[in-house]
Protein backbone atom coordinates (compact mmCIF):
# COMPACT_ATOMS: atom_id res chain seq x y z
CA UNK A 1 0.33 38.24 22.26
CA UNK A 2 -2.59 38.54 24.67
CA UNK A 3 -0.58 38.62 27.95
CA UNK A 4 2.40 40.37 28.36
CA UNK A 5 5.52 38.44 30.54
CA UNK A 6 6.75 40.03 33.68
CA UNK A 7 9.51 39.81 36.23
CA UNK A 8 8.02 37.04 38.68
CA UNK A 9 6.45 34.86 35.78
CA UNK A 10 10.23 33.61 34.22
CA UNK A 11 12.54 35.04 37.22
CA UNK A 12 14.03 32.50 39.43
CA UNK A 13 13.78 31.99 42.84
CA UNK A 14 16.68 29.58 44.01
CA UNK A 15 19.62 31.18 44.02
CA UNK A 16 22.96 31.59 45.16
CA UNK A 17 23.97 34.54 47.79
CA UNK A 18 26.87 35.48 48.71
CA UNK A 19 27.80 38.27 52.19
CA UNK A 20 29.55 41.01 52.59
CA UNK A 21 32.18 39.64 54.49
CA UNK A 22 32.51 36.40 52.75
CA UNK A 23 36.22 36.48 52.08
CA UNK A 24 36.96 37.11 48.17
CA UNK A 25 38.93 33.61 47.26
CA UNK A 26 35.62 31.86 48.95
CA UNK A 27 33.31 33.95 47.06
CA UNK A 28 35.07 33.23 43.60
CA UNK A 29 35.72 29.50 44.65
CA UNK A 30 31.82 29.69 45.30
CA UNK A 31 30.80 31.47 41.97
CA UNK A 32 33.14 28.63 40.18
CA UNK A 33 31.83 25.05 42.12
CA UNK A 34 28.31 26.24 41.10
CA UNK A 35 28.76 27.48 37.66
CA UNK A 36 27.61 30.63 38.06
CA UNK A 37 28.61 34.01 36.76
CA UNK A 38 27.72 35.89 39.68
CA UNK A 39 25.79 36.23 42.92
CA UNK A 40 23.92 38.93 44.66
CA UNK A 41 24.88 39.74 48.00
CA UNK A 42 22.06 40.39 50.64
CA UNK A 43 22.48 41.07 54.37
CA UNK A 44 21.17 38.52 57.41
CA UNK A 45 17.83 39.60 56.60
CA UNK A 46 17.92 39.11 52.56
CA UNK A 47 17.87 42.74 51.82
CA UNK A 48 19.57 43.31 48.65
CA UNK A 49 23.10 45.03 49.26
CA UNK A 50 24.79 44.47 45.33
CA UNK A 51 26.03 42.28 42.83
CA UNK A 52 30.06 40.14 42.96
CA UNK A 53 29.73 38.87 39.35
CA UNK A 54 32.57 37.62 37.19
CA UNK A 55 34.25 41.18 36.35
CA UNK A 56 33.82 41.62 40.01
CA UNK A 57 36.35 38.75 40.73
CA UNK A 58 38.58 39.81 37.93
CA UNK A 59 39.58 43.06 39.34
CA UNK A 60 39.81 41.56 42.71
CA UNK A 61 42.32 39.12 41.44
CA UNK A 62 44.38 40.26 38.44
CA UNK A 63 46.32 42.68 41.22
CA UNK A 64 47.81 39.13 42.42
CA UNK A 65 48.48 37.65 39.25
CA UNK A 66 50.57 40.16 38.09
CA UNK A 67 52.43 40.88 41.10
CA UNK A 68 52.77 37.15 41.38
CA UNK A 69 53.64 37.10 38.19
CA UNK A 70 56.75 39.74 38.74
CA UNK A 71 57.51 37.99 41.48
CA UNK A 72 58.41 34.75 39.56
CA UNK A 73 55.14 32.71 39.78
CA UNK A 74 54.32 31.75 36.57
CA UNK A 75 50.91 32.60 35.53
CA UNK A 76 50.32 30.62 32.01
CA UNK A 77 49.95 31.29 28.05
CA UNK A 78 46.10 31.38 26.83
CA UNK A 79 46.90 27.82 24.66
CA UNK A 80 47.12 26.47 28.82
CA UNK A 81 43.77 27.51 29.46
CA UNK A 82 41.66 27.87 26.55
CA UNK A 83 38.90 25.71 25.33
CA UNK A 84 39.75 23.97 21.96
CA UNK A 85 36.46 21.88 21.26
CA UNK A 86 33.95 24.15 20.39
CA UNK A 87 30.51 24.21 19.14
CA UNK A 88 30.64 26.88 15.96
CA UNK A 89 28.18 28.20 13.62
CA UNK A 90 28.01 28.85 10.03
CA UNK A 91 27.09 32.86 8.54
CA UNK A 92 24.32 31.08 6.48
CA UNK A 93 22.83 29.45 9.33
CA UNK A 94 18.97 30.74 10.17
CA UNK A 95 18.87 33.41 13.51
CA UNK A 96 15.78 31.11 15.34
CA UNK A 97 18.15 27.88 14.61
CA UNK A 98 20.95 29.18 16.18
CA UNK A 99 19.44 30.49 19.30
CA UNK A 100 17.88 27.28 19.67
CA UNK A 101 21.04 25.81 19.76
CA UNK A 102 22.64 28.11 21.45
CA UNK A 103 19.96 27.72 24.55
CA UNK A 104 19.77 23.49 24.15
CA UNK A 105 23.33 23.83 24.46
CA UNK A 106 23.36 26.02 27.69
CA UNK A 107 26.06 28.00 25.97
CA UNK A 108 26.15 31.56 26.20
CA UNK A 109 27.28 32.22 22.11
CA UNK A 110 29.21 30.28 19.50
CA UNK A 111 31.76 31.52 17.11
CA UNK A 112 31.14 31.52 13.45
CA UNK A 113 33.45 30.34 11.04
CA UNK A 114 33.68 29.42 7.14
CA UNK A 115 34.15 25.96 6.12
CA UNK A 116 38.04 26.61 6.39
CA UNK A 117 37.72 27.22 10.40
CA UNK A 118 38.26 30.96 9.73
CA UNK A 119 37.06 33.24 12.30
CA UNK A 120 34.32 35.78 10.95
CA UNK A 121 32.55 36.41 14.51
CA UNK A 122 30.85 35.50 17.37
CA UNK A 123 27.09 35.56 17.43
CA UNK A 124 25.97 35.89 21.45
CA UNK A 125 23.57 35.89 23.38
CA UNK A 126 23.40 39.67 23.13
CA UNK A 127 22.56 39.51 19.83
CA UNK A 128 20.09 36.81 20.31
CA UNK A 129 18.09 39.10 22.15
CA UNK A 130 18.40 42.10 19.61
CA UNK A 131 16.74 39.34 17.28
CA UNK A 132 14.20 37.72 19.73
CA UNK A 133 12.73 41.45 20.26
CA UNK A 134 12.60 42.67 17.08
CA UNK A 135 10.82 39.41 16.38
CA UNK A 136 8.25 39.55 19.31
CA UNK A 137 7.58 43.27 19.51
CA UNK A 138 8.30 44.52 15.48
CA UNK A 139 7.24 41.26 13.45
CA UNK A 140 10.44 41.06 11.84
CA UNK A 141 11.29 38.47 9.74
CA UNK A 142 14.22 36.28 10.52
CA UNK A 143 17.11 35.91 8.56
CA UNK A 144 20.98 33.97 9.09
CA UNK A 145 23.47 34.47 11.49
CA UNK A 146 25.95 36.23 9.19
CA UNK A 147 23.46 39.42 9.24
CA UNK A 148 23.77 39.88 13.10
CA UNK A 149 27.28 38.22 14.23
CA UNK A 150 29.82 40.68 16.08
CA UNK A 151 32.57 41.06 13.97
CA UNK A 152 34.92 43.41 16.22
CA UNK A 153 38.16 42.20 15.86
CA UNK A 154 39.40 44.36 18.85
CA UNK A 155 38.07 40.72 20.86
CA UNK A 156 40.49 38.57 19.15
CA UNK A 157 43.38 37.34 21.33
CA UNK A 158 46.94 34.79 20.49
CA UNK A 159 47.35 31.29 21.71
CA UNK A 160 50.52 33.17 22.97
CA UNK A 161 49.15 35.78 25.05
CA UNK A 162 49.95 35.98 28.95
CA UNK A 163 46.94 35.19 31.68
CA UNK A 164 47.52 39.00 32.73
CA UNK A 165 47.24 40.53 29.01
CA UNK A 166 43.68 38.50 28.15
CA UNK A 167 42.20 39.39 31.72
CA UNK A 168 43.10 42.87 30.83
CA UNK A 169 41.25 42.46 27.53
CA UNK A 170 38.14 41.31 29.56
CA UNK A 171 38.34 44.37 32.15
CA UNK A 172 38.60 46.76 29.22
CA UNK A 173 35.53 44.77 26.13
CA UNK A 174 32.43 44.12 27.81
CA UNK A 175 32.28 40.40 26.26
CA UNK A 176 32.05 37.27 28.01
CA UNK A 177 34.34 35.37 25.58
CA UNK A 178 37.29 35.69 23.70
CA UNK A 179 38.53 33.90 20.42
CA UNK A 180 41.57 32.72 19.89
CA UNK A 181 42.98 32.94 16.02
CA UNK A 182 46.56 31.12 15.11
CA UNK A 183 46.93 32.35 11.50
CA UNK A 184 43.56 33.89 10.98
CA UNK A 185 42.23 30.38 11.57
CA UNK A 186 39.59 29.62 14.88
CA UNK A 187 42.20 27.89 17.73
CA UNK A 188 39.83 28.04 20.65
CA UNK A 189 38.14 30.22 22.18
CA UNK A 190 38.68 31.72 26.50
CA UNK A 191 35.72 32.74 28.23
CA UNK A 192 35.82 34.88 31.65
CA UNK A 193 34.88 31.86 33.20
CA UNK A 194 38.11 30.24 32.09
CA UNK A 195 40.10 33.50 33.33
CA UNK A 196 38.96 33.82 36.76
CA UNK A 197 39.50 29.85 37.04
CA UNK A 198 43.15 30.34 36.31
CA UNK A 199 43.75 33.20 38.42
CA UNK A 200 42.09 31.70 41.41
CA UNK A 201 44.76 28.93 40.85
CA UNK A 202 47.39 31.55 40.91
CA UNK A 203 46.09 33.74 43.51
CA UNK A 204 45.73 30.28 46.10
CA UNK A 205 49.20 29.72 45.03
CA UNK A 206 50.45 33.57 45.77
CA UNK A 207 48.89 32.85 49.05
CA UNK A 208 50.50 30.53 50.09
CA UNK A 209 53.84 32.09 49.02
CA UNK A 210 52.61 35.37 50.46
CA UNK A 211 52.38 34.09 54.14
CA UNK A 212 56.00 32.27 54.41
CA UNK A 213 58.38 34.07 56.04
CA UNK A 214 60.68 36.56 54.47
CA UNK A 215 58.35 36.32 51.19
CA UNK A 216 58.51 39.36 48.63
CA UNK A 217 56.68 42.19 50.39
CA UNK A 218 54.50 43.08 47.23
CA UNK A 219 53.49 39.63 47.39
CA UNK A 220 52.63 39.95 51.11
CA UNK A 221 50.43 43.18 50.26
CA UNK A 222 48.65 41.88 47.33
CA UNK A 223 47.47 38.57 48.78
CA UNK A 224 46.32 40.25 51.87
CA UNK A 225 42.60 38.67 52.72
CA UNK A 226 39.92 41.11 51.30
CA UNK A 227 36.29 40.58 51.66
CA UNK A 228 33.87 40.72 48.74
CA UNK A 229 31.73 43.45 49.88
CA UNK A 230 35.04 45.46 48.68
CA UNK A 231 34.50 44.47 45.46
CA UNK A 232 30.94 44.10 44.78
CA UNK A 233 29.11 46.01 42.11
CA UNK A 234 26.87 47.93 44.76
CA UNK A 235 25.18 49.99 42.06
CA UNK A 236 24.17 47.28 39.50
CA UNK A 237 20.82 47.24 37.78
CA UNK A 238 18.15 45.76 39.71
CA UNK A 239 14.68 45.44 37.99
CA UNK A 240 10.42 44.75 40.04
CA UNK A 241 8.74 42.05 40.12
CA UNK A 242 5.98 43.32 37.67
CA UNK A 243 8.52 45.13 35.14
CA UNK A 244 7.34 43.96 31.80
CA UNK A 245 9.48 41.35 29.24
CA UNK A 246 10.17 44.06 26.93
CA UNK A 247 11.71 46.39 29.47
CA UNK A 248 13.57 43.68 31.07
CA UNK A 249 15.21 43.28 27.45
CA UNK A 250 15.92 46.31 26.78
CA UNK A 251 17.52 47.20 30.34
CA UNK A 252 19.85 44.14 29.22
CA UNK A 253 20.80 45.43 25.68
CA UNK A 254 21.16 48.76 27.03
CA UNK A 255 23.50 47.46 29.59
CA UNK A 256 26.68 45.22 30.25
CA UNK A 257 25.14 43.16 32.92
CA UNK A 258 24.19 38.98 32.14
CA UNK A 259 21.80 39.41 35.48
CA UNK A 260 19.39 40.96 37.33
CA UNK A 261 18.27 41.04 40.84
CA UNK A 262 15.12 41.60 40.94
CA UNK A 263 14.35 43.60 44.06
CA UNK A 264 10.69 44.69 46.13
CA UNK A 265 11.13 47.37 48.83
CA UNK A 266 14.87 46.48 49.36
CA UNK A 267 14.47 42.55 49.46
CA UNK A 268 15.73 40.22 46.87
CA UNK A 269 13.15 38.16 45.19
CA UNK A 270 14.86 36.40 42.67
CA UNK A 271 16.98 36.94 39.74
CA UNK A 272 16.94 36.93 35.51
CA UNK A 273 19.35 36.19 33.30
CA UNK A 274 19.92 36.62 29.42
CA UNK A 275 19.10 32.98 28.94
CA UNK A 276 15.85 33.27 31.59
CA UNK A 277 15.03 36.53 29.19
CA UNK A 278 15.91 34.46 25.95
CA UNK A 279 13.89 31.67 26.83
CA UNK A 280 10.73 33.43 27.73
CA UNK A 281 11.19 35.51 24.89
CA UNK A 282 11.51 32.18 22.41
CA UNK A 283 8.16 30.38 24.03
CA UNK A 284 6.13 33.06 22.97
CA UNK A 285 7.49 32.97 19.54
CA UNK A 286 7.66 28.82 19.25
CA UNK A 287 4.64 28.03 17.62
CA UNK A 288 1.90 25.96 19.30
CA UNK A 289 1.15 22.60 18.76
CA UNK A 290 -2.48 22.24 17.50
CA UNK A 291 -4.80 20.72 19.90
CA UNK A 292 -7.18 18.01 18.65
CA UNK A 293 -10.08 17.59 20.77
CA UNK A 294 -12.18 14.41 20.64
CA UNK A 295 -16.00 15.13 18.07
CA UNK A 296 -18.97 13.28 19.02
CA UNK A 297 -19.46 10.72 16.12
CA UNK A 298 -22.93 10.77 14.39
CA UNK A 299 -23.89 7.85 12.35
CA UNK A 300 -26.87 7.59 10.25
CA UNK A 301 -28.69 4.53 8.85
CA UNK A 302 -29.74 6.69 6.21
CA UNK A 303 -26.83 7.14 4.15
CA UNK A 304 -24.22 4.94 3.09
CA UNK A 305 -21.29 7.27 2.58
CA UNK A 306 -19.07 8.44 5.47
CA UNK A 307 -20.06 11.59 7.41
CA UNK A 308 -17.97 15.07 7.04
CA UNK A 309 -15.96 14.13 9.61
CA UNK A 310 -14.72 10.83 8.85
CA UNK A 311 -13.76 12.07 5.04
């Protein structure tokens, strides 16, 4: 590898901020129309003030749900919300295929199963990276997915399980997604994504409830507006422009965070994500197509068999 990547060659530039005082059920609504796990937040004059990323939205709105949910509003069971059509892999599947299809799919991991649907564990994009940089920087040889899944089973949730118990389960596991077994078997799978989309419901609904007269005072108190410089991460990794591939990697594996700003004297530039990381990471390990220039062609009337370069 002749050139090594940095920051400002794969970061990108168009993104979505959010303010401090952008009011928290905006800034989640926000996060959710664009598909986006999170958002830095930057001041009138785009000077970086911090990060209101998915777990950022989870604390600010599981308060709600459960008070809602003692209050009578009902909340949901994880079958309501899950995702049942998944895209799954196989343990004897090759690492560089899966994160392939893992990145063609714009998915963020994929459960693995045997050919009975049973859950063995999830292979993410975590992991992907662990591979990609052993790859790039050790010359490891690849091998399949069932070497380098995550098999913690403290990840595992029910179909039964209440909206308030699996958004606990996020808050406390760093992962981004959750499986869902009925009988040992793969049901579906809940992502944060799928969380904080419930809970907005809820906490719109709370709202609402919270603001009629002679409504339950906890209700009153928990759906009070709050703005999402209250609950942004205002001490999350940031990384430079010029801060090399491999340290951006290993600031991500050594860290819980799916993004980062990247920041020059105070101002945001732009931003990286695992996938950015993942994708600069697999182009330099993709092998090149071979180039086939165009040979000046040199007949002579001296010979009757075909030059070198036509046999």
């Amino acid at each position: 590898m002749s050139t090594v990547k940095v920051a400002r060659d794969f970061m990108r530039r168009k993104l979505v901020t959010l303010s401090a005082d952008t009011e928290v059920l905006a800034g989640v609504a926000r996060l959710l129309r664009d598909n986006i796990s999170g958002a830095s937040v930057i001041d009138d004059h785009g000077q970086y003030l911090g990060v209101f990323s998915e777990k950022c939205s989870m604390n600010a709105m599981t308060e709600v749900v459960e008070v809602a949910d003692a209050c009578g509003l009902y909340s949901g069971a994880t079958r309501e919300f899950m995702k049942s059509e998944l895209f799954t892999l196989t343990p004897d599947i090759g690492v560089f295929e899966a994160i392939d299809q893992v990145l063609k799919r714009r998915i963020s991991g994929a459960p693995v199963v045997d050919e009975n649907q049973k859950y063995l564990g999830i292979f993410s994009e975590k992991t992907a990276m662990r591979v990609l940089v052993s790859a790039v920087y050790d010359q490891l040889p690849g091998t399949n997915v069932g070497s380098y899944m995550n098999v913690d089973r403290n990840r595992i949730i029910g179909d039964e399980d209440t909206l308030v118990q699996v958004a606990h389960k996020f808050q406390q596991t760093p992962y981004r997604r959750l499986p869902v077994l009925h009988h040992g078997r793969l049901a579906g799978q809940v992502s944060r994504r799928d969380v904080i989309r419930a809970e907005h419901g809820v906490a719109v609904e709370a709202r609402k409830l919270g603001l009629r007269s002679g409504s339950d005072e906890r209700l009153q108190v928990a759906t009070r507006v709050r703005m999402v410089g209250e609950w942004m991460d205002k001490n999350a990794l940031t990384i430079e422009p010029e801060t090399d591939l491999l340290t951006v990697a290993m600031a991500f594996l050594n860290s819980p965070y799916r993004r980062l700003p990247v920041v020059d004297h105070g101002k945001l530039m732009g931003q990286i994500s695992r996938r950015d990381l993942l994708e600069a990471a697999a182009e330099i390990l993709r092998p090149k197509p071979k180039k086939h220039h165009a040979e000046a062609l040199y007949l002579s009337p001296l010979v009757d068999s075909a030059p070198p370069s036509l046999s």
